[in-house]
Protein backbone atom coordinates (compact mmCIF):
# COMPACT_ATOMS: atom_id res chain seq x y z
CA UNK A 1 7.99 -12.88 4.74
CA UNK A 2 8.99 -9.59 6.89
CA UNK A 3 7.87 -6.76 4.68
CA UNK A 4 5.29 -8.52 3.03
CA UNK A 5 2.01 -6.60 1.89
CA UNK A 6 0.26 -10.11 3.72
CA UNK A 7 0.70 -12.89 6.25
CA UNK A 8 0.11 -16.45 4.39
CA UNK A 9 -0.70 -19.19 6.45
CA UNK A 10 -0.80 -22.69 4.76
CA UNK A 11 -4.18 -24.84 5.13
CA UNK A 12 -2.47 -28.11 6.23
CA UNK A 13 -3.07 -30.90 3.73
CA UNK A 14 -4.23 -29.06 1.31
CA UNK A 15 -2.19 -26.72 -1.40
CA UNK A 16 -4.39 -24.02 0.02
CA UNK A 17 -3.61 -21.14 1.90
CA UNK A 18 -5.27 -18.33 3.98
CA UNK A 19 -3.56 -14.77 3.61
CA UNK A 20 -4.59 -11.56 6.07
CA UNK A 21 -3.63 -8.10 6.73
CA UNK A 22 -4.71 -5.33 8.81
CA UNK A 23 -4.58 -1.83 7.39
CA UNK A 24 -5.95 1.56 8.55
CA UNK A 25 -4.37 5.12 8.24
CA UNK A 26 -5.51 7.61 10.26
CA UNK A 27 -4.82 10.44 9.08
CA UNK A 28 -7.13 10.55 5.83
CA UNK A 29 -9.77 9.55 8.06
CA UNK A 30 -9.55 12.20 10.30
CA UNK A 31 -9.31 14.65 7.10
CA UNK A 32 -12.17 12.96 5.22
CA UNK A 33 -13.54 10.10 7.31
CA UNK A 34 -15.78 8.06 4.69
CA UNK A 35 -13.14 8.41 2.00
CA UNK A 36 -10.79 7.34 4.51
CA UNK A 37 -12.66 4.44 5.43
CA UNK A 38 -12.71 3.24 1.96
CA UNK A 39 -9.31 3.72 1.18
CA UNK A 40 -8.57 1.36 3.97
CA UNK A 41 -10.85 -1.65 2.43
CA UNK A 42 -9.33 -0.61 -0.58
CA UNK A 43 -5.83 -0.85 0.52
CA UNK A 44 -6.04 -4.12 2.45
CA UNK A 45 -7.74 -5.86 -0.37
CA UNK A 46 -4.67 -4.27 -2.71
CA UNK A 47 -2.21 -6.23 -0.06
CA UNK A 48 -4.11 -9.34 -0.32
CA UNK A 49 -3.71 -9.48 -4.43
CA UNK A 50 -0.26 -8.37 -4.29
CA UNK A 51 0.61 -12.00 -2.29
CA UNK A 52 -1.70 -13.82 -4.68
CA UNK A 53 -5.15 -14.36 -2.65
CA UNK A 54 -8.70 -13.46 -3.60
CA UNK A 55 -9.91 -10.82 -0.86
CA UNK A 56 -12.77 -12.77 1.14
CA UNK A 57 -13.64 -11.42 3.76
CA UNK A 58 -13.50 -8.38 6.88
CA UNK A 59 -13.64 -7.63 10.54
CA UNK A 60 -13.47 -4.14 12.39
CA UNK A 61 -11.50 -2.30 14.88
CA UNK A 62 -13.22 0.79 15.18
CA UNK A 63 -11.53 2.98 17.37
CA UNK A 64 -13.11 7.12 17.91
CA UNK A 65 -13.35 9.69 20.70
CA UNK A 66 -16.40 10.30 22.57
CA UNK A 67 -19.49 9.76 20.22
CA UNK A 68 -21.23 12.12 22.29
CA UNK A 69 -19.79 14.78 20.65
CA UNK A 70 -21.60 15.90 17.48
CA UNK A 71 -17.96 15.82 15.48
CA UNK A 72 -17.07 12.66 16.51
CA UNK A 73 -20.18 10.64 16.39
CA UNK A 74 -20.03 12.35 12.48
CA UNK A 75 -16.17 10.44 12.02
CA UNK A 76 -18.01 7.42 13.05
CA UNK A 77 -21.16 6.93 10.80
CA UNK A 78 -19.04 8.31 7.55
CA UNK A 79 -16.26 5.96 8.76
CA UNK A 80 -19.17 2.84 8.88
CA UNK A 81 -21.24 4.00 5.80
CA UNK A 82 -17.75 4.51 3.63
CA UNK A 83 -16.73 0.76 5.08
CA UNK A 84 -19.81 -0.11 3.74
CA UNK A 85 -19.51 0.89 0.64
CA UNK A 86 -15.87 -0.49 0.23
CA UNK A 87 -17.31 -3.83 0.78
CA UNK A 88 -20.29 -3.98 -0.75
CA UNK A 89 -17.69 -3.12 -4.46
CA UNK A 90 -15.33 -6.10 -3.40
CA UNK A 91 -18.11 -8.74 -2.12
CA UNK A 92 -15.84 -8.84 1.32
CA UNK A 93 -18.42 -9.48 4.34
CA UNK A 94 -18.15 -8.29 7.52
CA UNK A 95 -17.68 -11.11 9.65
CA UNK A 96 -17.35 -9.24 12.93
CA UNK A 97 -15.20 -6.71 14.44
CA UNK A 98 -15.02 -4.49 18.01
CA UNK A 99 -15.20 -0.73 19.01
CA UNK A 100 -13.27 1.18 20.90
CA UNK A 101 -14.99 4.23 21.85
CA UNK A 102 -13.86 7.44 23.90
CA UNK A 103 -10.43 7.36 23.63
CA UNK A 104 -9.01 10.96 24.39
CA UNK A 105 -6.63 12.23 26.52
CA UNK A 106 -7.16 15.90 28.30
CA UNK A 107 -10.09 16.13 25.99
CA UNK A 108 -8.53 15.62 23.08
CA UNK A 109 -9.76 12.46 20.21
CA UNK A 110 -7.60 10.19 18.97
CA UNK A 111 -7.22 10.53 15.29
CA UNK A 112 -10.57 8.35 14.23
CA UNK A 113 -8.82 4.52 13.12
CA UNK A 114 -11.40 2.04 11.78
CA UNK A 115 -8.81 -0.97 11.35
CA UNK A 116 -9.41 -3.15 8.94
CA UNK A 117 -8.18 -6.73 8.89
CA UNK A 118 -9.14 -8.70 5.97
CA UNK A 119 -8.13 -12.13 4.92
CA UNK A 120 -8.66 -13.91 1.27
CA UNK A 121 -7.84 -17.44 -0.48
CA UNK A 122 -5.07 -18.65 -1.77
CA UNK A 123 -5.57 -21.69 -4.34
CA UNK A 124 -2.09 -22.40 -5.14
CA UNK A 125 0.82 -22.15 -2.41
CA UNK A 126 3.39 -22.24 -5.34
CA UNK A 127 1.74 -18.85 -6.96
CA UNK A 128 2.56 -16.40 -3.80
CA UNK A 129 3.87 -13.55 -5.21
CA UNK A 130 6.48 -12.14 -3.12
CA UNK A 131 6.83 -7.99 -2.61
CA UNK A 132 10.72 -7.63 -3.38
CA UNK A 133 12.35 -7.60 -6.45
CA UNK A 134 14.40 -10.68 -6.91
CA UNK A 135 15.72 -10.65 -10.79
CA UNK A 136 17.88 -8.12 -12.27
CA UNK A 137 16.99 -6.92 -15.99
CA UNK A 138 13.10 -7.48 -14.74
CA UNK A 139 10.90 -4.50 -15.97
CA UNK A 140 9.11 -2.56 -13.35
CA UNK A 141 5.66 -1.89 -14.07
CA UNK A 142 3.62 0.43 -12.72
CA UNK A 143 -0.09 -0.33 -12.68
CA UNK A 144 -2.89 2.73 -12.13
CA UNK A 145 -2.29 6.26 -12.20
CA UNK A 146 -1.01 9.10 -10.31
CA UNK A 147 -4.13 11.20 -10.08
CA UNK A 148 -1.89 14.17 -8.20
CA UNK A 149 -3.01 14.72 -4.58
CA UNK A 150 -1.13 15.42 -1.95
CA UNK A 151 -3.37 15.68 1.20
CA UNK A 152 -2.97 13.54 4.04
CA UNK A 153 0.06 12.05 2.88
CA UNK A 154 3.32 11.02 5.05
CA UNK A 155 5.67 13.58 2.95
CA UNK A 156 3.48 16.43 4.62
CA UNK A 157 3.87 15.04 7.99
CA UNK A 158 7.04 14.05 7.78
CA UNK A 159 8.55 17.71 6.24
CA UNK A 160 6.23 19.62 8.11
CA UNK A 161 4.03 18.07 10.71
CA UNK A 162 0.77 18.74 8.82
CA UNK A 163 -1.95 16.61 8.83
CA UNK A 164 -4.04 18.86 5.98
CA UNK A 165 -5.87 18.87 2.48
CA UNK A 166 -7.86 16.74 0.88
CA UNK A 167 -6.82 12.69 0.86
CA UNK A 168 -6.86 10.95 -1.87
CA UNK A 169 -10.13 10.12 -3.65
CA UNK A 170 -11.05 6.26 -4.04
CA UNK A 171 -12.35 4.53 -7.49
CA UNK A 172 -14.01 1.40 -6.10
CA UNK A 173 -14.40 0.10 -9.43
CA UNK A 174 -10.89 0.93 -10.90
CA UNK A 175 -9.74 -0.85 -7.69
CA UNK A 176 -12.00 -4.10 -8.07
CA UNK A 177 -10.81 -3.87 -11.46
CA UNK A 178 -7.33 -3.86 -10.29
CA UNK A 179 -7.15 -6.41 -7.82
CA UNK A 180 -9.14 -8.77 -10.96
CA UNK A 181 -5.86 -7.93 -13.14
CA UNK A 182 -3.37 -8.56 -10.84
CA UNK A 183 -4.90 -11.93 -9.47
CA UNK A 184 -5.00 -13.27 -13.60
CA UNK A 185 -1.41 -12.00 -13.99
CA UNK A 186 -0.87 -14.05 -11.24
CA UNK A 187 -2.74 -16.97 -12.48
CA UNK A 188 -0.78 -16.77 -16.00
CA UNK A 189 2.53 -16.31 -13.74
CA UNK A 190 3.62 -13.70 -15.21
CA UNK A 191 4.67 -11.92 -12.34
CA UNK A 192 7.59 -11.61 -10.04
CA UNK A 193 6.67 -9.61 -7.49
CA UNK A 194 3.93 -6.80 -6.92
CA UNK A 195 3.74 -4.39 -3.88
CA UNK A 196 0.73 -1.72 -3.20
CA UNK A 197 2.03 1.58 -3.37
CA UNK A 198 0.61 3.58 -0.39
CA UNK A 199 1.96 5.48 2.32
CA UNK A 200 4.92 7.21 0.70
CA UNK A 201 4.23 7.16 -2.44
CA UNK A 202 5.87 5.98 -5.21
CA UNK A 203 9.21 6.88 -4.04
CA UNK A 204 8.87 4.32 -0.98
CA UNK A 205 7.15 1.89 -2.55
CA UNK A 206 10.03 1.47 -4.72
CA UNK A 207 12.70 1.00 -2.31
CA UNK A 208 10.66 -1.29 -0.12
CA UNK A 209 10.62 -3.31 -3.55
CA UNK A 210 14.12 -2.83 -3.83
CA UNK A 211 15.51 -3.33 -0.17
CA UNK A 212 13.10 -6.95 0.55
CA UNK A 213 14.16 -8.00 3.48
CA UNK A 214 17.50 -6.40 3.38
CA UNK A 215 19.24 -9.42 2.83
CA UNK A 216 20.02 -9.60 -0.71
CA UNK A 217 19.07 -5.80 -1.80
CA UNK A 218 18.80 -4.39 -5.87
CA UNK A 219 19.00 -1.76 -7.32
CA UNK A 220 16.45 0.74 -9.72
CA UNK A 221 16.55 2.76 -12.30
CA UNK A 222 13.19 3.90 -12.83
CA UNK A 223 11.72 6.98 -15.34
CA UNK A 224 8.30 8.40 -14.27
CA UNK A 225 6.76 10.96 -17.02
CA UNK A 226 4.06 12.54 -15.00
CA UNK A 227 3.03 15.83 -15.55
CA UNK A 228 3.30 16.75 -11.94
CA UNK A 229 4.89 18.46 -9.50
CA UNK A 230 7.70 16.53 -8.38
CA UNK A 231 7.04 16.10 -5.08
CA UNK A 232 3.48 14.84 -5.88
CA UNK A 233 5.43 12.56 -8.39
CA UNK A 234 7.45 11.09 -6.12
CA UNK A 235 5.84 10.87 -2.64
CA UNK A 236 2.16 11.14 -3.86
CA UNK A 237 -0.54 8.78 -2.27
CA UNK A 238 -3.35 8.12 -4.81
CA UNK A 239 -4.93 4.88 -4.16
CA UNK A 240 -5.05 2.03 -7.09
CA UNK A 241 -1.80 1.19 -7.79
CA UNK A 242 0.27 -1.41 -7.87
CA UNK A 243 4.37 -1.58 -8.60
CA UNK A 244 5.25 -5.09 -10.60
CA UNK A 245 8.25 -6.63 -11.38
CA UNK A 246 7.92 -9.27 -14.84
CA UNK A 247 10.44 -11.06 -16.83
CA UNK A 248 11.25 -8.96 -20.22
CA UNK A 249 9.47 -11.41 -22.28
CA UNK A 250 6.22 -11.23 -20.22
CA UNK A 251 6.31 -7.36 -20.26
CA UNK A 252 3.88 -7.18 -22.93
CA UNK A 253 1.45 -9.61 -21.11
CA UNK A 254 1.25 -8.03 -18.26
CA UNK A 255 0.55 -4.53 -20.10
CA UNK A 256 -2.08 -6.39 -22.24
CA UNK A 257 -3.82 -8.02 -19.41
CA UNK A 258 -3.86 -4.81 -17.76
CA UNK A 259 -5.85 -3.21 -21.16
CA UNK A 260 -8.01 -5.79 -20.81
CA UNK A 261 -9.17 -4.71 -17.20
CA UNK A 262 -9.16 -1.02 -18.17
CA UNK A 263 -6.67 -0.46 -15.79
CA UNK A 264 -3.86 2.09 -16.87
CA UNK A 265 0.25 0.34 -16.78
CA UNK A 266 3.05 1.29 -18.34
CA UNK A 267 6.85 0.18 -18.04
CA UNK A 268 8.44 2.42 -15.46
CA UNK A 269 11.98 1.21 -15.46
CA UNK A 270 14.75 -2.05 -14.38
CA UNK A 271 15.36 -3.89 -11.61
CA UNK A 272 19.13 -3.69 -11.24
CA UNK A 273 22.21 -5.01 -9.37
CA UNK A 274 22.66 -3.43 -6.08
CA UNK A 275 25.97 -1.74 -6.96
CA UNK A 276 23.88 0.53 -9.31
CA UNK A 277 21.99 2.44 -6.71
CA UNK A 278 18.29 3.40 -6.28
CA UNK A 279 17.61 6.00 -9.24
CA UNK A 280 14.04 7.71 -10.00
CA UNK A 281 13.79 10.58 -12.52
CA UNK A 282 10.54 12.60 -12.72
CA UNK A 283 10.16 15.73 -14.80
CA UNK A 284 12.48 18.12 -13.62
CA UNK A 285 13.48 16.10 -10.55
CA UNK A 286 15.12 13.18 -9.38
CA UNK A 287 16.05 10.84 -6.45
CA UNK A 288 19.43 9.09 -6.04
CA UNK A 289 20.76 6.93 -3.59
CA UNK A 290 22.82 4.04 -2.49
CA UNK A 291 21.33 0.91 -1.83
CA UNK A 292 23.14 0.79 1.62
CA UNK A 293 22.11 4.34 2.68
CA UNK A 294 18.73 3.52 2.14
CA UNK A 295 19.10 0.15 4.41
CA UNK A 296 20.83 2.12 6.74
CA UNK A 297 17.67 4.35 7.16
CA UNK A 298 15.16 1.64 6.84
CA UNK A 299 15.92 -1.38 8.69
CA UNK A 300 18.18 1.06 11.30
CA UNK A 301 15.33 3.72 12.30
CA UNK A 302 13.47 2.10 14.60
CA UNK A 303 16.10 0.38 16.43
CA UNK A 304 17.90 3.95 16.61
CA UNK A 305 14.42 5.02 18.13
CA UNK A 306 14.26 2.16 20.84
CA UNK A 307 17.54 3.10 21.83
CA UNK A 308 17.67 6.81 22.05
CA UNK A 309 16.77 8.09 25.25
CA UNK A 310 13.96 9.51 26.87
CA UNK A 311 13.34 12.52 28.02
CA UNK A 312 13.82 11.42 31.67
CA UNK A 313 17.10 9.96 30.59
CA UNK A 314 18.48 12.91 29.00
């Protein structure tokens, strides 16, 4: 469905079904190109568990500047050897994939984009989990931790236009363990929805949650005790985490599976009615917002974008 962490195709016949995503984001690989790499293996395999499929498998879009420059040629092996790596901890093979290779403009590189697309099984057609939030008086869950960076994230570009620090680092095997939990929640259907929490943060991951597909919004009221800054609380981008919605009487099944794949959850907050707003309090900070202000925003920037008018226009 549209804002889905994964497509799902159904394997006709069969209750089977193949799910794929493509995921890359630039800007940590142009900060920290192998770590970058990773996180975008690491990320697409997160999308893939969050719809209920079993990452299989990769292919490549690498796409660089001129690899006859000593810098660049660097973004691609780190890029390659970090994809590597990625894939080696999740058992995804690469099937294939293309490059794209001196792509500047007046001299100047493209921000180095290894895209990954990666695509996993689906046993069971009537286990897809779905990204939005779809019960009130479900407990949100938030699985991993916030390990407090900053670097590369889209609350830096977006205040401020910088593309600096250090990204994220990536846990391979706190992320294999991760995508094991979620896909036995999953299995025990316990879960009623789960969404990777990326670019934005927590903040964003949470209203995506909360907005679906705009057509039948909720609301949150979510408590985050971090001992961060709140900025990194809220629109920090550490990789391995997850944002779950369960039934009240599951709660304590999904926290013990989670203990039993050593990966850190706790209960962040409720699902709520949309009248009640989108509400996240962090220590000594909070967000607060109507559920139709923040559809306004989402679903209405790009079409404000399309239609604003160029500079030859103006």
């Amino acid at each position: 469905r549209p804002g889905g962490d994964s497509g799902v195709i159904r394997i006709r016949g069969t209750s089977r079904a193949i799910a794929a995503t493509t995921d890359c984001n630039g800007r940590l690989v142009y900060l920290e190109p192998r770590t970058g790499a990773m996180a975008a293996v690491a990320e697409a395999a997160r999308n893939l568990v969050c719809v209920g499929a079993l990452p299989t498998a990769i292919t490549n879009n690498l796409n660089f500047g001129n690899p006859l420059k000593t810098h660049i040629y660097y973004q691609l092996r780190e890029a390659v050897l970090g994809m590597r790596e990625a894939c080696s901890a999740f058992e995804t093979p690469v099937t294939g994939g293309n490059v794209s290779l001196f792509n500047e403009t007046d001299g100047k590189a493209i921000y180095p984009t290894p895209v990954i697309g990666m695509v996993g099984v689906i046993d069971d057609v009537s286990k897809i989990i779905r990204h939005a939030f779809n019960s009130p008086g479900d407990d949100i869950v938030l699985l991993g931790t916030n390990s407090g960076e900053l670097g590369g994230s889209e609350y830096l570009y977006a205040t401020s236009k910088l593309v600096a620090g250090h990204p994220p680092s990536v846990d391979l095997e706190a992320e294999r363990l991760l995508q094991q939990a979620v896909l036995k929640m999953n299995h025990e259907e316990v879960l009623n929805s789960a969404h990777d929490c990326s670019e934005g943060g927590l903040a964003a991951t949470l209203a995506e949650c909360a907005l679906g597909n705009g057509e039948t919004p909720l609301g949150v009221t979510v408590e985050v005790d971090e001992d961060l800054a709140p900025i990194v609380s809220l629109f920090g981008e550490s990789h391995g985490r997850i944002i779950v919605s369960t039934s009240p009487e599951n709660t304590e099944r999904v926290l013990a599976l989670a203990a039993l794949y050593d990966v850190p959850a706790k209960r962040i907050g409720t699902v709520t009615e949309m009248a009640s707003g989108f509400s996240i309090k962090v220590r000594s900070g909070f967000v607060q917002a109507s559920m139709t202000d923040l559809a306004e925003a989402y679903f209405g920037s790009l079409p404000n974008i399309m239609d604003a008018p160029t500079d030859s226009e103006a």
